[in-house]
Protein backbone atom coordinates (compact mmCIF):
# COMPACT_ATOMS: atom_id res chain seq x y z
CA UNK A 1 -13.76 -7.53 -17.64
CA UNK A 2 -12.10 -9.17 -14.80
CA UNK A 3 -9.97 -6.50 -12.84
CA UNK A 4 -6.15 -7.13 -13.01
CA UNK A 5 -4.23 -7.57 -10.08
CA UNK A 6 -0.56 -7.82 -8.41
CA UNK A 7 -0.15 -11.99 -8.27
CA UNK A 8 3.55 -12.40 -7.53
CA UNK A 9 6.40 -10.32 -6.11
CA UNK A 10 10.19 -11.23 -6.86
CA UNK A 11 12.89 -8.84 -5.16
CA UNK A 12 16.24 -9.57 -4.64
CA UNK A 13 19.51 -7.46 -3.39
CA UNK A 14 16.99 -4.80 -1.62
CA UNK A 15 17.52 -3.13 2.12
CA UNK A 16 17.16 -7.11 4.42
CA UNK A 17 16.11 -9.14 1.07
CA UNK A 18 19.35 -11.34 -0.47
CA UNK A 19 20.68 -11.45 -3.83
CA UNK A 20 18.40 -14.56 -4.26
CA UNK A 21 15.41 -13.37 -6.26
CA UNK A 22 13.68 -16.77 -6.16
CA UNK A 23 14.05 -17.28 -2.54
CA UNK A 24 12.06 -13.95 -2.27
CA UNK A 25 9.28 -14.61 -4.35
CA UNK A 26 5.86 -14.66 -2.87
CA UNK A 27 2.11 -14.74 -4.29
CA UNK A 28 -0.57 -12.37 -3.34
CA UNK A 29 -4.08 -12.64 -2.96
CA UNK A 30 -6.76 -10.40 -2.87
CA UNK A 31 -5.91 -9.70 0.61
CA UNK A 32 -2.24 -10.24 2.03
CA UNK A 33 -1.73 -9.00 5.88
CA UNK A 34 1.90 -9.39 6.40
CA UNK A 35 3.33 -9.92 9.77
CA UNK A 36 6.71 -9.84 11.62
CA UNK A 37 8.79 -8.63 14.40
CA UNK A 38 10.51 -5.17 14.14
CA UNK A 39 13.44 -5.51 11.26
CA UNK A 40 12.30 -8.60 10.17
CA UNK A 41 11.38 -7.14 6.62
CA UNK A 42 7.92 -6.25 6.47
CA UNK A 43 8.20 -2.42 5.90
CA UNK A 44 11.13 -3.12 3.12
CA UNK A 45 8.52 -5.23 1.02
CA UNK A 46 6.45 -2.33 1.15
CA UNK A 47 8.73 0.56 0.22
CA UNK A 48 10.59 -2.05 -2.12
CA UNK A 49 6.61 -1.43 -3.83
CA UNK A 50 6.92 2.03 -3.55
CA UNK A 51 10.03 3.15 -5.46
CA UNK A 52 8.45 0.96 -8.15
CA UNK A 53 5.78 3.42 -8.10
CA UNK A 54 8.35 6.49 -7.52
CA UNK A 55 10.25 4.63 -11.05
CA UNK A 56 6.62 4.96 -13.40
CA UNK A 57 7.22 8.87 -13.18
CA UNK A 58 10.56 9.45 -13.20
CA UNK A 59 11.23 9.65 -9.79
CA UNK A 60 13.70 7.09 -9.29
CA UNK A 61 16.57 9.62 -8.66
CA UNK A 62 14.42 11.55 -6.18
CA UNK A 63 13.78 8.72 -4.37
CA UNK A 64 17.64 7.66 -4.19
CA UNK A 65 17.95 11.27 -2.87
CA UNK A 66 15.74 10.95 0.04
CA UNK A 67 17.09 7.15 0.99
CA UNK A 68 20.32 7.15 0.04
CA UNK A 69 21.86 4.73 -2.97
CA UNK A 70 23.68 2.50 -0.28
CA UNK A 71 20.95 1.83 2.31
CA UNK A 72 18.97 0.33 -0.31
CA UNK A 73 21.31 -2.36 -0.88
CA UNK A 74 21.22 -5.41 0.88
CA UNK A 75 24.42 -5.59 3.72
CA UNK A 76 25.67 -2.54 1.50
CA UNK A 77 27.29 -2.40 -2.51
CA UNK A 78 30.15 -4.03 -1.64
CA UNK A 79 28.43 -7.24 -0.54
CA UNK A 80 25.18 -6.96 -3.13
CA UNK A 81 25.93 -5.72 -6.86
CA UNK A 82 22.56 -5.18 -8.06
CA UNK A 83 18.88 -4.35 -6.59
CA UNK A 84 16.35 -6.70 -8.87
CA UNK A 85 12.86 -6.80 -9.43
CA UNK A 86 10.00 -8.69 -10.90
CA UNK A 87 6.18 -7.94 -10.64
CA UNK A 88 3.32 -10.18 -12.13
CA UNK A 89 -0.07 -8.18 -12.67
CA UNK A 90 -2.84 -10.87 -14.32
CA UNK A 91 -6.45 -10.59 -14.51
CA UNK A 92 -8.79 -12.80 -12.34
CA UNK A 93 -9.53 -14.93 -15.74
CA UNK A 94 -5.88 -15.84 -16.18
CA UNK A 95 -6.39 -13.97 -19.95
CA UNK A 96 -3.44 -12.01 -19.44
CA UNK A 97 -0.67 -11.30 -17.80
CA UNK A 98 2.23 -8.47 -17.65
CA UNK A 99 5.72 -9.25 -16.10
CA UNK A 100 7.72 -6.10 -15.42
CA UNK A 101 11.00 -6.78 -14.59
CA UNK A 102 14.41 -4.78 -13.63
CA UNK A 103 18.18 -4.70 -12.43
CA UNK A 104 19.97 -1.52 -11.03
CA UNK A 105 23.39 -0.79 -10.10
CA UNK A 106 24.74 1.66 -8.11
CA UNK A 107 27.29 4.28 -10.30
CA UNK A 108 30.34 7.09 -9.17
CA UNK A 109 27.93 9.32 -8.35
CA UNK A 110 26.18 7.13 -5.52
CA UNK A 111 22.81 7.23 -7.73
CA UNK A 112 21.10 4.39 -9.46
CA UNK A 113 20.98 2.70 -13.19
CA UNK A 114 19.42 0.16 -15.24
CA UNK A 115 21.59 -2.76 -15.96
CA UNK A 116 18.60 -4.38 -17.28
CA UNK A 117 14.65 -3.13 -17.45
CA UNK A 118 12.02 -4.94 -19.90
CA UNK A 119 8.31 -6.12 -19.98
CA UNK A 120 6.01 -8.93 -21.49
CA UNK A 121 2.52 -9.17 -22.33
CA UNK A 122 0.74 -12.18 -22.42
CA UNK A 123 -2.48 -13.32 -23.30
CA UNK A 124 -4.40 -16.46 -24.17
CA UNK A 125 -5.02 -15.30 -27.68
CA UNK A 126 -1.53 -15.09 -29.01
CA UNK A 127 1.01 -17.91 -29.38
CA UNK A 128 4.00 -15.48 -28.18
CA UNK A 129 4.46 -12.62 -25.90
CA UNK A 130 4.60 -8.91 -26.69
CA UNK A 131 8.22 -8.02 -25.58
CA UNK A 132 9.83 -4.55 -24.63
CA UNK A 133 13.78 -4.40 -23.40
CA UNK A 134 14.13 -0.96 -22.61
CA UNK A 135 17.83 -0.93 -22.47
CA UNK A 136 20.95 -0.58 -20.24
CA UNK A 137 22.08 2.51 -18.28
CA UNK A 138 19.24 4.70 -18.33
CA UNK A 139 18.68 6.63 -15.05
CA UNK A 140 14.80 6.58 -15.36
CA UNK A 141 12.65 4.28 -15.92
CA UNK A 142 12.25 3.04 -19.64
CA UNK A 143 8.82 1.94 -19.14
CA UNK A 144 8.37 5.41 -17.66
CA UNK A 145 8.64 7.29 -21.06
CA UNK A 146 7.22 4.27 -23.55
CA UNK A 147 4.74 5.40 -25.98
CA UNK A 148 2.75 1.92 -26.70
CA UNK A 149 -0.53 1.04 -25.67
CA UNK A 150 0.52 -2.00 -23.83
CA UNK A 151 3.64 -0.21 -21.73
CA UNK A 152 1.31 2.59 -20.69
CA UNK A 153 -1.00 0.08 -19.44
CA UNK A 154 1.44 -1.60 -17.50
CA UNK A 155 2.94 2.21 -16.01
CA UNK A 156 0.06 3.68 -15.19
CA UNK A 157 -0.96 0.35 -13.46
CA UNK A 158 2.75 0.24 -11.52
CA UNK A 159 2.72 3.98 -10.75
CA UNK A 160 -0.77 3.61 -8.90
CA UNK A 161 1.33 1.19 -6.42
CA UNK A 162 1.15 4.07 -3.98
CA UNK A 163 1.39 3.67 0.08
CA UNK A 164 -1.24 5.42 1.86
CA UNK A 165 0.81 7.22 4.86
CA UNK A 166 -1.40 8.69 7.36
CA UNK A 167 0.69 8.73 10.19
CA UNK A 168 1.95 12.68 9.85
CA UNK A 169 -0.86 14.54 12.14
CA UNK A 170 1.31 16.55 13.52
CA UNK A 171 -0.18 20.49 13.48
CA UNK A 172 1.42 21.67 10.42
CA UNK A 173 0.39 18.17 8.70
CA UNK A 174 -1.02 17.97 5.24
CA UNK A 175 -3.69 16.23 6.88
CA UNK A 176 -4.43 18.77 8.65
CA UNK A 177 -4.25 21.75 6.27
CA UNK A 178 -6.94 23.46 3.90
CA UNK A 179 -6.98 22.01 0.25
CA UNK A 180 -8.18 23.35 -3.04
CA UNK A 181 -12.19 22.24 -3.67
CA UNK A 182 -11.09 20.98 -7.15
CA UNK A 183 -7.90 18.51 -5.94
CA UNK A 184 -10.71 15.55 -5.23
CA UNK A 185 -10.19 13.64 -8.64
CA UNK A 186 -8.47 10.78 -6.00
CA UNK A 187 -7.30 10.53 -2.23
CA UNK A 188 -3.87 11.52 -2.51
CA UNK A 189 -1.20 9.03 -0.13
CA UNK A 190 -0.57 11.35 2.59
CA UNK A 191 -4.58 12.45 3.14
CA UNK A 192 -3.86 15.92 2.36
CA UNK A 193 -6.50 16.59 -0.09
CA UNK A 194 -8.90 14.53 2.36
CA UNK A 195 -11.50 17.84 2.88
CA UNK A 196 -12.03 18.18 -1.29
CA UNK A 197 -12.23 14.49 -1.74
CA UNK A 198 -14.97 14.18 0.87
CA UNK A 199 -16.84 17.40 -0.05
CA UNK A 200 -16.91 15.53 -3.99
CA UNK A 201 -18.64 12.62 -2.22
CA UNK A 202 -21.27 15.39 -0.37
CA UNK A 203 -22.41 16.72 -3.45
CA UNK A 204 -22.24 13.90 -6.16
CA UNK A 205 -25.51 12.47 -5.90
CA UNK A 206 -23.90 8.78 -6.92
CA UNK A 207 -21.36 8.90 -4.06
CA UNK A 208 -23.81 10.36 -1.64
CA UNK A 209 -24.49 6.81 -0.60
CA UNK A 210 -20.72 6.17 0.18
CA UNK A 211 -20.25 9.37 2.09
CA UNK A 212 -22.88 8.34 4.35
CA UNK A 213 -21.42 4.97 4.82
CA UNK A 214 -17.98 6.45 6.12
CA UNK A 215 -19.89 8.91 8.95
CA UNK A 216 -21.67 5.79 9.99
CA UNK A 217 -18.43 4.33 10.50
CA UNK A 218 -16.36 7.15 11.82
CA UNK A 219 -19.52 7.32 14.60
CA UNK A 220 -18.81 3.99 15.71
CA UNK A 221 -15.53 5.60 17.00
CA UNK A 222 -16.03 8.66 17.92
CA UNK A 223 -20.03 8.69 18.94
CA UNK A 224 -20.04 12.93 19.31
CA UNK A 225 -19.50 13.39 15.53
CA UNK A 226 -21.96 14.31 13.44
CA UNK A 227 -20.97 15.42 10.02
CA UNK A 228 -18.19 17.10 8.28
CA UNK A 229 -18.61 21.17 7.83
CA UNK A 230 -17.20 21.02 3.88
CA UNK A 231 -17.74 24.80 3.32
CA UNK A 232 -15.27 26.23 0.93
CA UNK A 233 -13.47 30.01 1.54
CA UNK A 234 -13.61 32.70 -0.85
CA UNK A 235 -10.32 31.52 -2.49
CA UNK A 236 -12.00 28.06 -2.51
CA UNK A 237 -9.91 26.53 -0.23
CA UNK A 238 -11.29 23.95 2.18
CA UNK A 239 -10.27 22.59 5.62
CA UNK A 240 -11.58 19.57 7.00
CA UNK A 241 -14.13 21.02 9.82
CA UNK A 242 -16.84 19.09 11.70
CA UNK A 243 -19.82 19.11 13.75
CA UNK A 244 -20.63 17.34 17.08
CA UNK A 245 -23.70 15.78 17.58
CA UNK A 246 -26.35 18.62 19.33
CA UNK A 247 -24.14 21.20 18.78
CA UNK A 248 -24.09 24.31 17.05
CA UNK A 249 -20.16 24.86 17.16
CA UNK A 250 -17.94 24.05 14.59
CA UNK A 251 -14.55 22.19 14.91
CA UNK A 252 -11.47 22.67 13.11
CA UNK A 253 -9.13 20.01 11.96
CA UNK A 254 -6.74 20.25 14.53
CA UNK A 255 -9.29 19.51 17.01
CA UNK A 256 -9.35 15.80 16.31
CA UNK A 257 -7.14 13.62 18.21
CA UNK A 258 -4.03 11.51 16.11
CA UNK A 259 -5.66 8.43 16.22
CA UNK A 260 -9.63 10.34 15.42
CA UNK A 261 -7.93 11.95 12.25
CA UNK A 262 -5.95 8.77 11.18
CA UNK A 263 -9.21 6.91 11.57
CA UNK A 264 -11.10 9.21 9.51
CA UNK A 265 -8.70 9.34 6.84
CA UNK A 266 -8.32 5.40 6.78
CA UNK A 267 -12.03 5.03 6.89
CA UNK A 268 -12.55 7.51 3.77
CA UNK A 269 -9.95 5.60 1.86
CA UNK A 270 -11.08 2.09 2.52
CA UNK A 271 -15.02 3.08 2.09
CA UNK A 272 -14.79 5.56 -1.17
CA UNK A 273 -17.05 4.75 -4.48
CA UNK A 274 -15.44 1.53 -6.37
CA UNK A 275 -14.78 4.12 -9.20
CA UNK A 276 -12.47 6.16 -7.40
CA UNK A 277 -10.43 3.38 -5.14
CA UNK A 278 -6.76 2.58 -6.24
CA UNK A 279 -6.35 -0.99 -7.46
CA UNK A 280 -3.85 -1.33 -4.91
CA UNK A 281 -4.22 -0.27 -1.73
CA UNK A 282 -0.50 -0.70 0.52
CA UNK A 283 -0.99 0.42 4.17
CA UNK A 284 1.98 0.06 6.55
CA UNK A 285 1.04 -0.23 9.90
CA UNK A 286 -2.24 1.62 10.20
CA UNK A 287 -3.48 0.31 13.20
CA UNK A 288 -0.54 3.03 14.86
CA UNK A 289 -2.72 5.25 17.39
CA UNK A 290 -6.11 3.57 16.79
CA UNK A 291 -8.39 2.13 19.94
CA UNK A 292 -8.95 -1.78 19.51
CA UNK A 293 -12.33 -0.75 18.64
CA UNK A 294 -11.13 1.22 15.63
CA UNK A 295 -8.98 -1.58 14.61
CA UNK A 296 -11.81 -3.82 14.80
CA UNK A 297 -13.71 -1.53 12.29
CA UNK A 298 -10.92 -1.33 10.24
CA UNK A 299 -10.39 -5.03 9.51
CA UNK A 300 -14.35 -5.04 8.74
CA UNK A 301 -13.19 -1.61 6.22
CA UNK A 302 -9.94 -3.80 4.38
CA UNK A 303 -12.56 -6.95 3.79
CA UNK A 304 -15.31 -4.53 2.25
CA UNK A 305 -12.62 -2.53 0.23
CA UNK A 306 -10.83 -5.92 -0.99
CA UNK A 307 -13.90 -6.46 -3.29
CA UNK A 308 -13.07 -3.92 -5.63
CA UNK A 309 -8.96 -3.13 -4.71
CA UNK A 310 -6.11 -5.50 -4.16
CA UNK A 311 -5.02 -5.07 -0.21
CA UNK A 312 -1.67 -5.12 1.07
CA UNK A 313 -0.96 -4.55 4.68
CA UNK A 314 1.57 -4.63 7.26
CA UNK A 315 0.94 -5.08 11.01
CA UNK A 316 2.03 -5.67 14.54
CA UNK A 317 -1.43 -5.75 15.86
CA UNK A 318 -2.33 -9.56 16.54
CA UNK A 319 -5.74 -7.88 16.92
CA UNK A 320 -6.11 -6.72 13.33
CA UNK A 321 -4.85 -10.25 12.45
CA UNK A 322 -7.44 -12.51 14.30
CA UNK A 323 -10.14 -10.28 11.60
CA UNK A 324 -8.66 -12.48 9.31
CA UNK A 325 -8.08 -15.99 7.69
CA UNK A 326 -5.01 -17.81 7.90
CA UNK A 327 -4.45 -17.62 3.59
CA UNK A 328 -4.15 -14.05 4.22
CA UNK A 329 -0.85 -14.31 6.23
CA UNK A 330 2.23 -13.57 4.96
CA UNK A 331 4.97 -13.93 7.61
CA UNK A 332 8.24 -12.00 7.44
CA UNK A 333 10.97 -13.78 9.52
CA UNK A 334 14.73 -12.75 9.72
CA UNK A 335 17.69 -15.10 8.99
CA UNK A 336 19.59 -13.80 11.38
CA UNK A 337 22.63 -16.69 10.34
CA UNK A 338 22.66 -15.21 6.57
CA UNK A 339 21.44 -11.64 7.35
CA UNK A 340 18.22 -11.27 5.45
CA UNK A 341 14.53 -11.32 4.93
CA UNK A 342 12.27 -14.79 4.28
CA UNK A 343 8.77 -14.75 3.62
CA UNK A 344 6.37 -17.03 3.66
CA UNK A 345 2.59 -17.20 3.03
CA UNK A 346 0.61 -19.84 5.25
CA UNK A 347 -2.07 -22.44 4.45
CA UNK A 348 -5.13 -23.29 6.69
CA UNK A 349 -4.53 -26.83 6.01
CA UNK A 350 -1.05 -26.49 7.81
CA UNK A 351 -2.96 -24.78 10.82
CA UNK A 352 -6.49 -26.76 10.66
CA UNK A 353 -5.43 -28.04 14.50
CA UNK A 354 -4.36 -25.05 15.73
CA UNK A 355 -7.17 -22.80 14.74
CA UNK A 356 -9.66 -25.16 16.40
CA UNK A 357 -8.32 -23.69 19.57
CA UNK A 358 -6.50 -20.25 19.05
CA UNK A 359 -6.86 -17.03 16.92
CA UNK A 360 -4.24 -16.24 14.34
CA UNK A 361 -2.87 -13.68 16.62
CA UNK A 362 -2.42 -15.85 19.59
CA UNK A 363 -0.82 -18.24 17.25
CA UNK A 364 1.45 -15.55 16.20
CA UNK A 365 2.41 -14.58 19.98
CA UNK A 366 3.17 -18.72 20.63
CA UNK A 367 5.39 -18.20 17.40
CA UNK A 368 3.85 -21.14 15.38
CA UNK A 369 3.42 -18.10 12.27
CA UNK A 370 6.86 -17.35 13.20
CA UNK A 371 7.48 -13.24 12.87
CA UNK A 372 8.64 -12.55 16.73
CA UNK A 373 12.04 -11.59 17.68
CA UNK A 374 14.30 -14.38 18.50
């Protein structure tokens, strides 16, 4: 069974995207790098992705609470109405496809409704779609509490849209802190069960392969580690220790550098058995911290992780681009004349000239991608 995948984004009315949701439609592929100067959108296409994943479990008025009902709107609710959506998951076949797509409004109270929410199922078997409308003024999600085999699918598929945030390694980081041995079902998005998920690895005799794959790759960084020290406490709680090559002594978490323990983290996510990765996997900005080595190594991770999980990425590293081919660019330039986000995904026929001569990323610093600050 071909896996199913996100093919097409439409967002409209959302943070530095207009009220014009076909303007702001854009295709994805199995990999999609997306580049841009500072405030030109890219980050806002990402979290746009992750309150859809905060809405498939009822979290749509917690994440209003954190953000704030009127930042999300594009130049404000007085200038935008509503915040719209539309997401196309299909499988590699083209049998089927799912459209998921929503309005919200802002209300009194400065939260968030549904003016409109509803899905479709398609397949090449049936004449006509399957059709939900969930309704009008609901606070949550519809699809969020539906019952039938074919929204579930669809939820559980949207609420695994998660954004892997490894960028908190400060001391008292989740990152950084013990975890209980049995929270290693998946790598949650902020690392913090990282220790139990690797320790799983250690001792499945399936994934041993896999763990050994990710301290070959962590030792291209960082040559003086040897292994992890997964040893859990009485109360079975774990931290993420480690071992230096020809050395008896043991390290502790907070004895890896930012960039070491964002490494190792991003290395364990991208390099995990295919029956544990996410579908999706969003990273914004990861190269933040890492040695051009690392980053290197990381491109080489996204490629080898794309053949079982959809990538999504966001970057200011021209370095991490030239890894790359040109159909996995998606510029995000800012209209500076009508205040708001345009993307764009390029073509290597369009660049055929260009490339004979320079990388993607010194194309990007000569602007002919676009994505640099005016």
């Amino acid at each position: 069974m071909a896996q199913e995948k996100l093919r097409m984004i439409s967002l409209a009315g959302y943070r530095s995207y207009s009220d014009d949701i076909e303007k702001n439609k854009i295709d994805l592929h199995d990999v999609n790098i997306i580049i841009g100067a500072n405030g030109a959108g890219k980050s806002n296409l990402i979290s746009f992705l992750e309150m859809v994943s905060y809405m498939m479990t009822r979290g749509l008025r917690s994440y209003v609470a954190k953000q704030g009902a009127q930042a999300l709107f594009h130049v404000g609710p007085k200038h935008t109405e509503q915040i719209r959506g539309q997401l196309v998951i299909a499988d590699g076949e083209g049998d089927k496809e799912d459209t998921y797509s929503f309005s919200l409004e802002r209300s009194v109270s400065d939260q968030l409704f549904f003016a409109q929410e509803s899905m479709s199922y398609q397949d090449r078997w049936h004449f006509a779609p399957y059709e939900s409308d969930y309704g009008v003024g609901h606070n949550e999600s519809g699809l969020a509490d539906a019952y039938d085999p074919t929204s579930r699918t669809l939820r559980d598929y949207l609420a695994r849209l998660k954004v892997f945030h490894f960028n908190d390694t400060s001391i008292n980081s989740r990152i950084r802190s013990s975890t209980n041995t049995t929270d290693d079902a998946y790598l949650r998005s902020d690392g913090g069960n990282i220790a139990a998920f690797l320790y799983r690895m250690r001792t499945d005799l399936e994934e041993v392969p896999y763990y050994e794959r990710i301290k070959e790759y962590i030792r291209m960084v960082l040559p003086q580690f040897y292994d992890f020290v997964l040893e859990p406490d009485a109360n079975g709680r774990l931290p993420l220790n480690w071992q230096q090559a020809g050395s008896e002594e043991i390290f502790g978490p907070h004895q890896f550098s930012d960039g070491a323990l964002r490494f190792v983290a991003l290395t364990t996510l991208l390099l995990q058995p295919s029956r544990t990765a996410p579908m999706t996997i969003i990273l914004d900005e990861p190269e933040i911290g890492l040695h051009p080595m690392a980053i290197s190594l990381l491109a080489k991770e996204i490629r080898m992780a794309s053949k079982t999980s959809q990538i999504i990425v966001s970057t200011q590293s021209p370095l991490l681009l030239n890894q790359f081919s040109c159909n996995d660019v998606i510029t995000a330039d800012y209209d500076a004349a009508n205040q708001c986000s345009v993307l764009r995904r390029h073509k290597e026929s369009e660049l055929r000239d260009w490339l004979e001569e320079y990388t993607l990323g010194e194309l990007w610093e000569k602007n002919v991608l676009g994505g640099l600050p005016l």
